[in-house]
C-alpha atoms as a PDB file:
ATOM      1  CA  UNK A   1     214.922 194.809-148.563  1.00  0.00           C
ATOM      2  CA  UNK A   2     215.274 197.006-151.595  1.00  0.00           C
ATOM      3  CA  UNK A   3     218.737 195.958-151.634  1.00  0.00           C
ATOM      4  CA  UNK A   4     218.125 192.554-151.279  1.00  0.00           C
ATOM      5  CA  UNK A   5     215.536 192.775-153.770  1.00  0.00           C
ATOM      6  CA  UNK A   6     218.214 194.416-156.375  1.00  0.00           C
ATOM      7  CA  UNK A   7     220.831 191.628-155.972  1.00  0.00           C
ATOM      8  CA  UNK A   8     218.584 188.821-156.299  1.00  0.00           C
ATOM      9  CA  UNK A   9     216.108 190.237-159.448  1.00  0.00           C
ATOM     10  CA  UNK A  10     218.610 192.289-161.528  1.00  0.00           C
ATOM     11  CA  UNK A  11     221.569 189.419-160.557  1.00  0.00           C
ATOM     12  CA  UNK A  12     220.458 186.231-160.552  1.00  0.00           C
ATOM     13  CA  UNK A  13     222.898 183.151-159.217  1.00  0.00           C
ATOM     14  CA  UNK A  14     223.459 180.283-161.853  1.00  0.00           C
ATOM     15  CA  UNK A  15     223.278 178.431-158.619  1.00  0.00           C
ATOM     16  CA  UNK A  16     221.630 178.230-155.075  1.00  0.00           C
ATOM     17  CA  UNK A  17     225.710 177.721-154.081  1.00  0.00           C
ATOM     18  CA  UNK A  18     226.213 181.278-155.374  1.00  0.00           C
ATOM     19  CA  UNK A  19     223.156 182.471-153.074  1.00  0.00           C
ATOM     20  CA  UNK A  20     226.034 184.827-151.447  1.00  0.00           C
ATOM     21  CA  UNK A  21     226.149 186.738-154.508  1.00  0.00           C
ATOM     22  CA  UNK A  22     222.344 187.998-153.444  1.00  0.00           C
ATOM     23  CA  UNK A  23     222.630 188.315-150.101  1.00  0.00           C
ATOM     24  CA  UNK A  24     226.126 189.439-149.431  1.00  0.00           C
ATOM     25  CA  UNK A  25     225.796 192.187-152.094  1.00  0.00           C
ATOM     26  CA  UNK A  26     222.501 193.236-150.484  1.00  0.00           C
ATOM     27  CA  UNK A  27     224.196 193.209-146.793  1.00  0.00           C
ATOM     28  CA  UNK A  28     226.962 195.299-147.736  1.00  0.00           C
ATOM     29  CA  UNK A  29     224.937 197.665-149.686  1.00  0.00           C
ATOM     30  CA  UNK A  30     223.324 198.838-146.366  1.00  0.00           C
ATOM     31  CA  UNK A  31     226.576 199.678-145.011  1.00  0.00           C
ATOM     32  CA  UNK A  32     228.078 201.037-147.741  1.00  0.00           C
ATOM     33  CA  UNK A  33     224.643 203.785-147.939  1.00  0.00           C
ATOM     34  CA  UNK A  34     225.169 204.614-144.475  1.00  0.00           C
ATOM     35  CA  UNK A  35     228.607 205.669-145.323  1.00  0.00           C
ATOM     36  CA  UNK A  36     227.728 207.431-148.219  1.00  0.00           C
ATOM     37  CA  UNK A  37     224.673 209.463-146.171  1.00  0.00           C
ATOM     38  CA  UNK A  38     226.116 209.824-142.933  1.00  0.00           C
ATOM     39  CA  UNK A  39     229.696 208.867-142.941  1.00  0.00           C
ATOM     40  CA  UNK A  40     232.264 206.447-141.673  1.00  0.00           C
ATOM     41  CA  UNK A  41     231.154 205.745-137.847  1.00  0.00           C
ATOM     42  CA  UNK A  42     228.301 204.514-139.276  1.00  0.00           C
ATOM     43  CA  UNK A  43     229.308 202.194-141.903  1.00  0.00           C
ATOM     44  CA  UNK A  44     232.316 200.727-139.534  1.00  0.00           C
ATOM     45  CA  UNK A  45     229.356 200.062-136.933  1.00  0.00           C
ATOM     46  CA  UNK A  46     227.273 198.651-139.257  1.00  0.00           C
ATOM     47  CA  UNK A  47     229.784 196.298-140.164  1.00  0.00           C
ATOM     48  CA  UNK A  48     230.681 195.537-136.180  1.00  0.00           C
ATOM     49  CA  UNK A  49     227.003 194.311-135.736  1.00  0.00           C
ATOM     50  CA  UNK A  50     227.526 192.074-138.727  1.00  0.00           C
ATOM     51  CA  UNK A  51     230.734 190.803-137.924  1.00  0.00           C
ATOM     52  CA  UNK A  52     229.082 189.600-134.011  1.00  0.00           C
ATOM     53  CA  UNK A  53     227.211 187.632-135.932  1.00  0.00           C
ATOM     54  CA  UNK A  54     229.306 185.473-137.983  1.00  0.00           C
ATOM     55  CA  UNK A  55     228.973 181.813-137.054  1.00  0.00           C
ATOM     56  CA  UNK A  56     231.932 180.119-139.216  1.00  0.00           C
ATOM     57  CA  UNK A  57     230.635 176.645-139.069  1.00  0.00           C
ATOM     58  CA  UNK A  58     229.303 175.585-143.099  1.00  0.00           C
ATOM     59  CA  UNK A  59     231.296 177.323-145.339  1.00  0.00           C
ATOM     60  CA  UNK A  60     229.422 180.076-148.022  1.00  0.00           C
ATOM     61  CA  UNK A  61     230.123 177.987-150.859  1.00  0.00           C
ATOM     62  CA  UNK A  62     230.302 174.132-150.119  1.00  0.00           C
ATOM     63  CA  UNK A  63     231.326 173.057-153.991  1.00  0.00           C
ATOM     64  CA  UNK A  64     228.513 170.543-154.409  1.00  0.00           C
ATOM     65  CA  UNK A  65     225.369 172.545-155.463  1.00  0.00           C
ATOM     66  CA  UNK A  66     224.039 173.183-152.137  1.00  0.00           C
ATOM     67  CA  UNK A  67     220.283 172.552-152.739  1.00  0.00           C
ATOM     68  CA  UNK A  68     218.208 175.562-151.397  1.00  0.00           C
ATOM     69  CA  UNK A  69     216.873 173.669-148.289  1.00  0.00           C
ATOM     70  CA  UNK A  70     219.709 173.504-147.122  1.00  0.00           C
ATOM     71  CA  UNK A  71     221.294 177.006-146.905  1.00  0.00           C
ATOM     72  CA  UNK A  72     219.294 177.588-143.355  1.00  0.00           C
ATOM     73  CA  UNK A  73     218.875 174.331-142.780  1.00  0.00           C
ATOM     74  CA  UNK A  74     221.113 173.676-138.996  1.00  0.00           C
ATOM     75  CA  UNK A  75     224.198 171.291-139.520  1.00  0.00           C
ATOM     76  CA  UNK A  76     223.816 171.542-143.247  1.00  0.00           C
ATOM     77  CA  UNK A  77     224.436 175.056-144.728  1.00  0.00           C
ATOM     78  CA  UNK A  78     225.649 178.477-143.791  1.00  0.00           C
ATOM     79  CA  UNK A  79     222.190 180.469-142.920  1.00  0.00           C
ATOM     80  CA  UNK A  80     223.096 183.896-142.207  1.00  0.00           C
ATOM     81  CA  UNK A  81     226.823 183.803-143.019  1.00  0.00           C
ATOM     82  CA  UNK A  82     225.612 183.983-146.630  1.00  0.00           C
ATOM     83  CA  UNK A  83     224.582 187.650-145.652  1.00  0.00           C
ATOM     84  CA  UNK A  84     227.342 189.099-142.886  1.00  0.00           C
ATOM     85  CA  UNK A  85     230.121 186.980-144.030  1.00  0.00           C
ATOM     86  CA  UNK A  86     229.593 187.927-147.535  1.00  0.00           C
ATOM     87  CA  UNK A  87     229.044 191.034-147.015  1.00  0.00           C
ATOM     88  CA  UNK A  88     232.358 191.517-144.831  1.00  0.00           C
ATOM     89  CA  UNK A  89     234.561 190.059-147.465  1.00  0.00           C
ATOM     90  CA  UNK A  90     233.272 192.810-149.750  1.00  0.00           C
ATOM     91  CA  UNK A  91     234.187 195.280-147.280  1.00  0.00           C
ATOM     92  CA  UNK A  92     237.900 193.620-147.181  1.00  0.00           C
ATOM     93  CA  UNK A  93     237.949 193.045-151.355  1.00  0.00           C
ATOM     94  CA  UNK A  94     237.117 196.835-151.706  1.00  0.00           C
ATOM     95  CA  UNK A  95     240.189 197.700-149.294  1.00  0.00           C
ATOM     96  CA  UNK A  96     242.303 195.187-151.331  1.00  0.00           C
ATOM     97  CA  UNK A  97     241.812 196.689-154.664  1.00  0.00           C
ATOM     98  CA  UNK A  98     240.883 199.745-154.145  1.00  0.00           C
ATOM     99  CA  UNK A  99     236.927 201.936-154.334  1.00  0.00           C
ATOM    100  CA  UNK A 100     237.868 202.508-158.342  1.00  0.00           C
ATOM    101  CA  UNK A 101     238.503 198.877-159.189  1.00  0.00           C
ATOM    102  CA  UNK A 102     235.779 197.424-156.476  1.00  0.00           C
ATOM    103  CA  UNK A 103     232.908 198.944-157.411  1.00  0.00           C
ATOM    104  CA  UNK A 104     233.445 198.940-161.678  1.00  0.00           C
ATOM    105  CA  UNK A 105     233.504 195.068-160.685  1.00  0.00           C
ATOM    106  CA  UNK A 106     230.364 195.335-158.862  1.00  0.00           C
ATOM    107  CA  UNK A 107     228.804 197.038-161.722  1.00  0.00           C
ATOM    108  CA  UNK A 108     230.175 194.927-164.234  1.00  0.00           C
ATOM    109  CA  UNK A 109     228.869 192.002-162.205  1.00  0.00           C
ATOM    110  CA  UNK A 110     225.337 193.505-162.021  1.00  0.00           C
ATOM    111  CA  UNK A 111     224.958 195.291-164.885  1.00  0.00           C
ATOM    112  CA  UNK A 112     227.148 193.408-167.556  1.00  0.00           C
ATOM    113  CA  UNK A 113     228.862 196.817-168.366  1.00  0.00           C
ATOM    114  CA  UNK A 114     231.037 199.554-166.388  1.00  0.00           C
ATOM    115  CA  UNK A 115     228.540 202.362-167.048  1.00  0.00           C
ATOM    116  CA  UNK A 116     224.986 201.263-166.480  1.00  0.00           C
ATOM    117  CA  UNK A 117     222.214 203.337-167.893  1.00  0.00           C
ATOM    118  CA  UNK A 118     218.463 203.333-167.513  1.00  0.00           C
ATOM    119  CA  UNK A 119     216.794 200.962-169.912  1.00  0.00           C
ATOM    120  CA  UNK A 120     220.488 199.699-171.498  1.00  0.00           C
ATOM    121  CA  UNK A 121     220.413 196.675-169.240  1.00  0.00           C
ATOM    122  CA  UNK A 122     218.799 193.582-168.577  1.00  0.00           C
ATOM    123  CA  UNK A 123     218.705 191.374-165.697  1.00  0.00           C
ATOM    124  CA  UNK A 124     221.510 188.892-165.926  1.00  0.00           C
ATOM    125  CA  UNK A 125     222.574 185.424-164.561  1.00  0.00           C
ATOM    126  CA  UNK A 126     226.169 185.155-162.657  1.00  0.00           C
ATOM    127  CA  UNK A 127     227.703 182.668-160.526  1.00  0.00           C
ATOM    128  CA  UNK A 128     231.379 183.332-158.348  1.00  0.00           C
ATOM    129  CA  UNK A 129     233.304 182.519-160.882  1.00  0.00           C
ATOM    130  CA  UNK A 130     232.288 185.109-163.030  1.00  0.00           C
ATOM    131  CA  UNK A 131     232.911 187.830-160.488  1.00  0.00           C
ATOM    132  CA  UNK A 132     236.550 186.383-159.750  1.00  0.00           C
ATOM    133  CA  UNK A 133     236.603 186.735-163.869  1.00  0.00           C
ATOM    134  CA  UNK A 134     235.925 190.385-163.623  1.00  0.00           C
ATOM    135  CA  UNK A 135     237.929 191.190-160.420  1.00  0.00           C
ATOM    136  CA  UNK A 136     240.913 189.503-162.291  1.00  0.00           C
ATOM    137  CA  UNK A 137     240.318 191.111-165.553  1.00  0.00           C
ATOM    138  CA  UNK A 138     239.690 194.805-164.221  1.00  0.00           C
ATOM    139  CA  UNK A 139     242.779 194.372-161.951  1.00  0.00           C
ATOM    140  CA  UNK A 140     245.255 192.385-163.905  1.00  0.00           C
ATOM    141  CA  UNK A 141     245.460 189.605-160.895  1.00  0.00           C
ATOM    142  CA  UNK A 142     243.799 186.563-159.962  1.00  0.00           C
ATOM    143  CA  UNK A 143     242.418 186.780-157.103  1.00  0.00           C
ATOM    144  CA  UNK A 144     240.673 183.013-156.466  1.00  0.00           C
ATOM    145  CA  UNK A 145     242.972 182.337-153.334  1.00  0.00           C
ATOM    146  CA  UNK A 146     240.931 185.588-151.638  1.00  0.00           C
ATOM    147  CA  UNK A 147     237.567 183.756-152.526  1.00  0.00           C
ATOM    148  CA  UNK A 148     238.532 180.312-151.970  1.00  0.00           C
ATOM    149  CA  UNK A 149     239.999 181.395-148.426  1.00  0.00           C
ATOM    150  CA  UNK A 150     236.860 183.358-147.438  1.00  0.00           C
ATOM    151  CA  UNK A 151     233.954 181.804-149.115  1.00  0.00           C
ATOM    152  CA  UNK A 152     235.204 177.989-148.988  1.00  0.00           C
ATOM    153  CA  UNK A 153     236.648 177.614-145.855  1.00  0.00           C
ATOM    154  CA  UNK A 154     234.591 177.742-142.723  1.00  0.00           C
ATOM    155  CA  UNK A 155     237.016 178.989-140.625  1.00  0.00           C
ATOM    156  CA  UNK A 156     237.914 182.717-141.127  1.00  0.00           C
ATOM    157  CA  UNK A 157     241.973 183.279-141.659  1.00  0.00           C
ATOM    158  CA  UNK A 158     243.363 183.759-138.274  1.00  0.00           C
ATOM    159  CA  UNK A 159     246.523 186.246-138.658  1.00  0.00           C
ATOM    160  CA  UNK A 160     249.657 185.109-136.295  1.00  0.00           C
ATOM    161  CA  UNK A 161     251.805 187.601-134.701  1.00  0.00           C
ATOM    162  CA  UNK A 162     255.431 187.167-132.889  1.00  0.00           C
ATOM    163  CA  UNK A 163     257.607 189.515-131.199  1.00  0.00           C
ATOM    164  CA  UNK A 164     261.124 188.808-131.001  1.00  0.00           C
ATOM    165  CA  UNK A 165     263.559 191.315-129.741  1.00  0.00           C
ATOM    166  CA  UNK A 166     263.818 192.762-133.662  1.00  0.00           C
ATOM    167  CA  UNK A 167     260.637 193.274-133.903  1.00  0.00           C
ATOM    168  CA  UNK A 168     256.939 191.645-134.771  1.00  0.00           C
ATOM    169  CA  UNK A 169     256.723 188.282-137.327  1.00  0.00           C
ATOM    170  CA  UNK A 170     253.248 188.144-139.268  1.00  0.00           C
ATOM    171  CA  UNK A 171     251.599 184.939-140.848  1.00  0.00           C
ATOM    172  CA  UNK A 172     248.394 183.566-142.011  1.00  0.00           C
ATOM    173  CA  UNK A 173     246.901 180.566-140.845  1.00  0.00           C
ATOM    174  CA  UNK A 174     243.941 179.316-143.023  1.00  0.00           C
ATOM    175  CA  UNK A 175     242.575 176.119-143.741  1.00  0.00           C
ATOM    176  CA  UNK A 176     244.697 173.889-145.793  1.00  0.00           C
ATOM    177  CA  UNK A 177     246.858 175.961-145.044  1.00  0.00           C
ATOM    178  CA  UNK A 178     246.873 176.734-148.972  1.00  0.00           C
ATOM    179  CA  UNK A 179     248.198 180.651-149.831  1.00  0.00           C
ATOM    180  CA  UNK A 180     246.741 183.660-148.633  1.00  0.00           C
ATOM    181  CA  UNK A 181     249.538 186.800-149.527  1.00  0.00           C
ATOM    182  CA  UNK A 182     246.430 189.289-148.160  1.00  0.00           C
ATOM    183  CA  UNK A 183     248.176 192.663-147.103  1.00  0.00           C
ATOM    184  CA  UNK A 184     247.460 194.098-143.614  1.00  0.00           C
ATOM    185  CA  UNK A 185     248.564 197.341-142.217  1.00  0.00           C
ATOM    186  CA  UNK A 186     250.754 197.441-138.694  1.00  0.00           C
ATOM    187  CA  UNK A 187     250.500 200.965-136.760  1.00  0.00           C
ATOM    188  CA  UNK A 188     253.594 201.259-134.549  1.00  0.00           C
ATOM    189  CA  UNK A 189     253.516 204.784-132.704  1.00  0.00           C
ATOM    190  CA  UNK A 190     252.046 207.173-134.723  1.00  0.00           C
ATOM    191  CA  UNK A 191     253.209 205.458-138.319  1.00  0.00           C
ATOM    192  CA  UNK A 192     251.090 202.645-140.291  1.00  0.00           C
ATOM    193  CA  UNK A 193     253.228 200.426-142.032  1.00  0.00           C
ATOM    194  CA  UNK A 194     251.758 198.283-144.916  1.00  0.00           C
ATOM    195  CA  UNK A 195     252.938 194.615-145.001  1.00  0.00           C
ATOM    196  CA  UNK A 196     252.637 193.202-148.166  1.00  0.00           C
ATOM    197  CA  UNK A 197     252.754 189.007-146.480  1.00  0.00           C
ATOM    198  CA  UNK A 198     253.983 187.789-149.324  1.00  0.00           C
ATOM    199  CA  UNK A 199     253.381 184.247-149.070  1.00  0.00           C
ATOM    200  CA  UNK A 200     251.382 184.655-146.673  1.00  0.00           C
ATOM    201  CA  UNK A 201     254.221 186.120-144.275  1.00  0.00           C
ATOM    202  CA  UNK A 202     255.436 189.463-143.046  1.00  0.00           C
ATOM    203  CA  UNK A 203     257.649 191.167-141.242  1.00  0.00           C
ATOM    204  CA  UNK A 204     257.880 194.763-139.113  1.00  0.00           C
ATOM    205  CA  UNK A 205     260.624 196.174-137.233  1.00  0.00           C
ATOM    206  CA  UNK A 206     260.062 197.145-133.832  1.00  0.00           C
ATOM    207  CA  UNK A 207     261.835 199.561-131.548  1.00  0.00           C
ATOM    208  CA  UNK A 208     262.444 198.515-128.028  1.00  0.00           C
ATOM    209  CA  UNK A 209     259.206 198.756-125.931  1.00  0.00           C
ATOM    210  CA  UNK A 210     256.865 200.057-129.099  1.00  0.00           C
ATOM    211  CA  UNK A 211     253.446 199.338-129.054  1.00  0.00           C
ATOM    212  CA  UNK A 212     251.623 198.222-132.218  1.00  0.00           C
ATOM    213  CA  UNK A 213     248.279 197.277-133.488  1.00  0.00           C
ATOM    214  CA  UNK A 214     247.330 194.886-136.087  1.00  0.00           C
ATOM    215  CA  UNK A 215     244.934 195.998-138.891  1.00  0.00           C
ATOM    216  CA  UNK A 216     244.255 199.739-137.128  1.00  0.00           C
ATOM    217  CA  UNK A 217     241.440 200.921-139.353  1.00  0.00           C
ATOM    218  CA  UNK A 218     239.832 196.979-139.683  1.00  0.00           C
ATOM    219  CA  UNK A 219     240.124 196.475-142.844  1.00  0.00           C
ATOM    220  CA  UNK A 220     240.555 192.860-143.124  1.00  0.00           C
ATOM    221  CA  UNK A 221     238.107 190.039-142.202  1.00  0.00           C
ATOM    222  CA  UNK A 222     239.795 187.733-139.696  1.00  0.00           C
ATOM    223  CA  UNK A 223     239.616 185.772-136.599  1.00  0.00           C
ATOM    224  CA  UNK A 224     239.510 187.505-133.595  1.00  0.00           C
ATOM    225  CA  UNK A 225     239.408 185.777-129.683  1.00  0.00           C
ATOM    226  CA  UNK A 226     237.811 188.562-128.160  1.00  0.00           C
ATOM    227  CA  UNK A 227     234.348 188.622-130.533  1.00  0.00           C
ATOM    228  CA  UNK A 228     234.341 184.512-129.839  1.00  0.00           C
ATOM    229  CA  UNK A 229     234.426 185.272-126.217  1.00  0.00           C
ATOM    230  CA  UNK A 230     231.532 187.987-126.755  1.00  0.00           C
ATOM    231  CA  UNK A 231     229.672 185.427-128.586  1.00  0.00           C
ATOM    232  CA  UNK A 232     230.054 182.667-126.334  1.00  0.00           C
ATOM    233  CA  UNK A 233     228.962 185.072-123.375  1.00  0.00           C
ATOM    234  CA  UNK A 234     225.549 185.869-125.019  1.00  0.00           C
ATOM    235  CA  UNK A 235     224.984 181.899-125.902  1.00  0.00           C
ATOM    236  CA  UNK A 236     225.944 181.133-122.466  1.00  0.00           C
ATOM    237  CA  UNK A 237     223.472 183.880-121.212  1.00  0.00           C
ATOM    238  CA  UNK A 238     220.864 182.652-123.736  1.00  0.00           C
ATOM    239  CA  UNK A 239     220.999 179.238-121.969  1.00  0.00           C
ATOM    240  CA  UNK A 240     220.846 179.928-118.311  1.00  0.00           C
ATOM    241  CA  UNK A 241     218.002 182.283-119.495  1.00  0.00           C
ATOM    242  CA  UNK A 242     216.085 179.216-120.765  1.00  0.00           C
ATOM    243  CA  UNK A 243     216.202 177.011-118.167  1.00  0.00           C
ATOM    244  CA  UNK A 244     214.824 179.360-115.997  1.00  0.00           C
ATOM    245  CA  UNK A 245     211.034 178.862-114.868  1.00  0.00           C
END
């Protein structure tokens, strides 16, 4: 709750449409101190539990000033997606641009300067845009098709993979199907191989009968078959529970 507390007093959204800027900051947080206190098996399954929990139905931002009612309200807004999905996409913008970069943003954002001290700050009033403004400013690249692919589509971007006989083909599918060059890493045997998907595509060469593994240290936020099937099984098991006497 501290956190929480934090990221919605000393940042403030502009608008209730930029409520993931509270909560998603204040999910990862808890994470992110885990892995700082006790290490990484920690954090990752800290970020597991929040990633069962996505829902993917109302997208974080819907682009209309999404009235406050409405963020929890069912078939309307995104409820708790505003926390875990938020809060994942952190943990894949930090692997995208590196700890250095990621968290002089987050200050920046919070703060309104890289190296905060007590009493030379004030609360302050931010909305998306001005984070995508620091991101591209502290990096040198514009990073809006990250956000727009994460926080305005519902659907989480599904990565594609083919084998052929040369090897594996990569590609990501997102809504729109607008451009999303996100890099992943590939491990074949005992190497990891970073694919840079330029436009959204990629490529790794396979030896005959090599076994790979897409995203081997889960880095990157994406669609994944086998947590749908977990979460259908416990909805499923929800129901049969409830219509019993």
């Amino acid at each position: 709750e501290f956190a929480h507390e934090w990221f919605g007093n000393q940042l403030t959204h502009r608008d209730w449409d930029d409520f993931w800027l509270h909560e998603g900051f204040g999910s990862y947080m808890q994470p992110l101190y885990a892995q700082w206190l006790r290490g990484d098996m920690e954090y990752m399954a800290a970020l597991m539990k929040q990633r069962a929990a996505l829902v993917n139905k109302y997208p974080v931002i819907s682009g209309r000033g999404l009235p406050e009612n409405e963020i929890y309200k069912p078939g309307e807004g995104p409820g708790n997606d505003t926390y875990y999905k938020g809060s994942l996409m952190l943990h894949t913008l930090r692997g995208l641009i590196g700890d250095e970069a990621f968290f002089r943003a987050t200050r920046e954002l919070v703060y309104g300067t890289a190296n905060p001290r007590p009493g030379g700050f004030k609360p302050r009033h931010a909305s998306t845009s001005d984070f995508i403004a620091i991101v591209k400013r502290i990096t040198g690249k514009d990073y809006r098709w990250f956000f727009d692919g994460y926080l305005r589509s519902a659907a989480l971007p599904e990565l594609l993979a083919a084998r052929d006989a040369g090897g594996l083909s990569l590609r990501w599918k997102i809504a729109g199907d607008t451009a999303f060059p996100l890099p992943v890493q590939v491990r074949v045997g005992d190497r990891v191989i970073d694919v840079s998907m330029t436009d959204g595509r990629g490529r790794v060469d396979l030896p005959e009968g090599a076994s790979y593994t897409l995203d081997p240290h889960s880095r990157v936020l994406r669609e994944l078959p086998h947590i749908a099937e977990f979460q259908k099984d416990v909805a499923d098991r929800a129901k049969a529970a409830a219509k019993k006497p």
